[in-house]
N, C-alpha and C. Protein backbone atom coordinates (compact mmCIF):
# COMPACT_ATOMS: atom_id res chain seq x y z
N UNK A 1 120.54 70.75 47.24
CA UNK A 1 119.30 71.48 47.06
C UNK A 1 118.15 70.47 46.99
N UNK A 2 117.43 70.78 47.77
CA UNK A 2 115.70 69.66 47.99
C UNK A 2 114.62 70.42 47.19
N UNK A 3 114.07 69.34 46.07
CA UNK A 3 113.49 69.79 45.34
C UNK A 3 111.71 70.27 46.29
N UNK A 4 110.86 71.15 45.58
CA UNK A 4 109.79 70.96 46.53
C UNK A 4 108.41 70.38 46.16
N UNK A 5 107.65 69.45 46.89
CA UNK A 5 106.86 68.93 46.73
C UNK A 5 105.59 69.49 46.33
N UNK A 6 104.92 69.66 45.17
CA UNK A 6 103.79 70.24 45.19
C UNK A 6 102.57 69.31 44.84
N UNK A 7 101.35 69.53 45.45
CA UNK A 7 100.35 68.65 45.53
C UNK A 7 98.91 69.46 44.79
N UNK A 8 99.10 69.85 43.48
CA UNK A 8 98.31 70.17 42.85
C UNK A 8 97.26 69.62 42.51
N UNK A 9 96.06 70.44 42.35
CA UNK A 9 94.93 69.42 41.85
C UNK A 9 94.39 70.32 41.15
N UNK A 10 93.42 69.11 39.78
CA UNK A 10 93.13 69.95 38.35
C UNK A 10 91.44 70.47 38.43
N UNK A 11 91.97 71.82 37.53
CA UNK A 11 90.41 72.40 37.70
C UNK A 11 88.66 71.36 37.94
N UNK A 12 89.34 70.19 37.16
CA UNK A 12 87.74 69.71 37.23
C UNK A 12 87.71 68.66 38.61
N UNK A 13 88.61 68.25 39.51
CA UNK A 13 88.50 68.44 40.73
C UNK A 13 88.09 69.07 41.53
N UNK A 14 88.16 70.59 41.90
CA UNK A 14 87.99 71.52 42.47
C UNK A 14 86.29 71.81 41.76
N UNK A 15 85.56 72.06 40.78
CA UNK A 15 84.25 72.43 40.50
C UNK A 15 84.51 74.00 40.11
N UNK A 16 83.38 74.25 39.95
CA UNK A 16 83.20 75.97 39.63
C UNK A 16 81.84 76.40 40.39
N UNK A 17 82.19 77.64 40.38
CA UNK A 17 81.13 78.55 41.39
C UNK A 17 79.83 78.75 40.31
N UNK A 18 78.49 78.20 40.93
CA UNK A 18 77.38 78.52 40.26
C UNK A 18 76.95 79.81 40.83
N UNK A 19 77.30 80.46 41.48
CA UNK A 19 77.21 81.88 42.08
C UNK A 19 78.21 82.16 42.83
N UNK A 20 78.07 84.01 43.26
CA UNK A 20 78.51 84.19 43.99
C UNK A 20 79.05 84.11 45.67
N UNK A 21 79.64 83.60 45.87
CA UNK A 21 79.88 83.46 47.24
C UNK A 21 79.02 84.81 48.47
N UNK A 22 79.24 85.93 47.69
CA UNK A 22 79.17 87.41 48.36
C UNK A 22 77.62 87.41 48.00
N UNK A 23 76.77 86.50 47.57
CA UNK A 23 75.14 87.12 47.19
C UNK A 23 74.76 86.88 48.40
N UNK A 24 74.91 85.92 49.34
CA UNK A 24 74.07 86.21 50.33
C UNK A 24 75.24 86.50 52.09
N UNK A 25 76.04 86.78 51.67
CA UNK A 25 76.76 87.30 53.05
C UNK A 25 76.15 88.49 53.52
N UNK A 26 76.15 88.29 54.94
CA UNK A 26 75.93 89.42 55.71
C UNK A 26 76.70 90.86 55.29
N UNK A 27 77.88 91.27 55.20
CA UNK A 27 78.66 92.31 54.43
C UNK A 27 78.29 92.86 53.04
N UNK A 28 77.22 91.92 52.69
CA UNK A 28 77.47 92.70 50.99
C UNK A 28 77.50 94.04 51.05
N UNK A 29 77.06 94.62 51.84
CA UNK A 29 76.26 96.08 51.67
C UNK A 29 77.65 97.29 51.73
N UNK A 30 78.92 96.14 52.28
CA UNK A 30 80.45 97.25 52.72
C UNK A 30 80.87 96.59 51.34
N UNK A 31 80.56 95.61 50.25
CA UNK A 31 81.61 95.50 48.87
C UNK A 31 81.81 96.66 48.13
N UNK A 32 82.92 96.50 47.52
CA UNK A 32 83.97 95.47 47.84
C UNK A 32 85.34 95.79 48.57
N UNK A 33 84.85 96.53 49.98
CA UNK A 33 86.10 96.36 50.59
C UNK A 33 85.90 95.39 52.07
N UNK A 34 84.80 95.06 52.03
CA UNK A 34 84.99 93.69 52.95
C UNK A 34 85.52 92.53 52.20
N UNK A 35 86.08 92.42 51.02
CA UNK A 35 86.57 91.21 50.37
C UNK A 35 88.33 91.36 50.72
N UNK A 36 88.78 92.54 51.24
CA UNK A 36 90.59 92.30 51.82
C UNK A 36 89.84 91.65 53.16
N UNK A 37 89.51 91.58 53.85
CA UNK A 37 89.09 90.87 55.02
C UNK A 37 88.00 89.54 55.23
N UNK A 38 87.94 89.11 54.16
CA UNK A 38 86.81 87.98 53.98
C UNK A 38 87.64 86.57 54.15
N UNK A 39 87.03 86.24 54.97
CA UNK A 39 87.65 84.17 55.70
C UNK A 39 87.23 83.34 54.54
N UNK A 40 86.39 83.77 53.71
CA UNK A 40 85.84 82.66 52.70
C UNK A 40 86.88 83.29 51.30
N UNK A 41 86.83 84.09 51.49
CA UNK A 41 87.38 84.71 49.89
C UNK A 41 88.52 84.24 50.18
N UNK A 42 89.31 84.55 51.26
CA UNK A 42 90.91 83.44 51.65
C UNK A 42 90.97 82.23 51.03
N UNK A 43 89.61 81.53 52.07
CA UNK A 43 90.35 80.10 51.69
C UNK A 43 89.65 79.70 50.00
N UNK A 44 88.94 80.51 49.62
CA UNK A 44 88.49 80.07 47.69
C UNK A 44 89.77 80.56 47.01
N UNK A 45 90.78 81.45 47.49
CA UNK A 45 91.75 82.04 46.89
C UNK A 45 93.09 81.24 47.05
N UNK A 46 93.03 80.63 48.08
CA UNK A 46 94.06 79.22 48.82
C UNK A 46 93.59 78.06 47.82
N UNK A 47 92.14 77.62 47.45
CA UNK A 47 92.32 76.18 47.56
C UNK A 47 92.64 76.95 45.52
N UNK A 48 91.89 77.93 45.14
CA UNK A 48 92.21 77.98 43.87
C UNK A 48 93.60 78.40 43.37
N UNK A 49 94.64 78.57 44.17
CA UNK A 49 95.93 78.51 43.71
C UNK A 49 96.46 77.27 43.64
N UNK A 50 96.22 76.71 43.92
CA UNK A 50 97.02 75.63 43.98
C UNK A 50 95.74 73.98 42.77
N UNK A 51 95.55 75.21 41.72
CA UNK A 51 94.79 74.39 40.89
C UNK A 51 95.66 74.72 39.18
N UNK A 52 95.83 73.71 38.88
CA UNK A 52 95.79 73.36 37.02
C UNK A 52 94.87 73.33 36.17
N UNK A 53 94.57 73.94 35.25
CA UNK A 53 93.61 74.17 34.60
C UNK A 53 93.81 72.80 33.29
N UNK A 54 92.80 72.11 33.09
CA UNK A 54 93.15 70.80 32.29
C UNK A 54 92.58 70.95 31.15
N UNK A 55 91.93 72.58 30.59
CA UNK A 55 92.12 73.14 29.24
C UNK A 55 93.08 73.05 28.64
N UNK A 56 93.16 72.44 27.78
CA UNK A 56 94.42 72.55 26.16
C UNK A 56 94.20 74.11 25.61
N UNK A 57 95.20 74.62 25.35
CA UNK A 57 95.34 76.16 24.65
C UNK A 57 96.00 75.25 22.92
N UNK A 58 95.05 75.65 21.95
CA UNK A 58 95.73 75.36 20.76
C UNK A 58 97.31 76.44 19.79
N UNK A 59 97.01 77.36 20.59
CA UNK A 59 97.96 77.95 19.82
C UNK A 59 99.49 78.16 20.83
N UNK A 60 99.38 76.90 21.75
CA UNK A 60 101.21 76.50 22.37
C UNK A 60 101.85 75.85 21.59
């Protein structure tokens, strides 16, 4: 059995959204069901899975 390689990277790598992505798209006006079909909401939903959050939770 081959273990699998994962290439994670931590929240403060990646940044945070100072707005919405959807404030100035052409579609706003079909939300939110142009977001099952959105190329940007994909890949913000791709690169943010594959993120660690490098918050400590005190009560683990």
């Amino acid at each position: 059995m081959t273990k699998k390689k994962y290439d994670f990277k931590y929240d403060f790598e990646i940044g945070y959204f100072i707005k919405s992505p959807c404030k100035k798209c052409l579609q706003k006006k079909d939300f939110p069901k142009c977001a099952e079909h959105c190329d940007l909401l994909d890949r913000i939903h791709t690169m943010l899975s594959d993120v660690i959050s490098c918050t400590r939770r005190k009560d683990l």
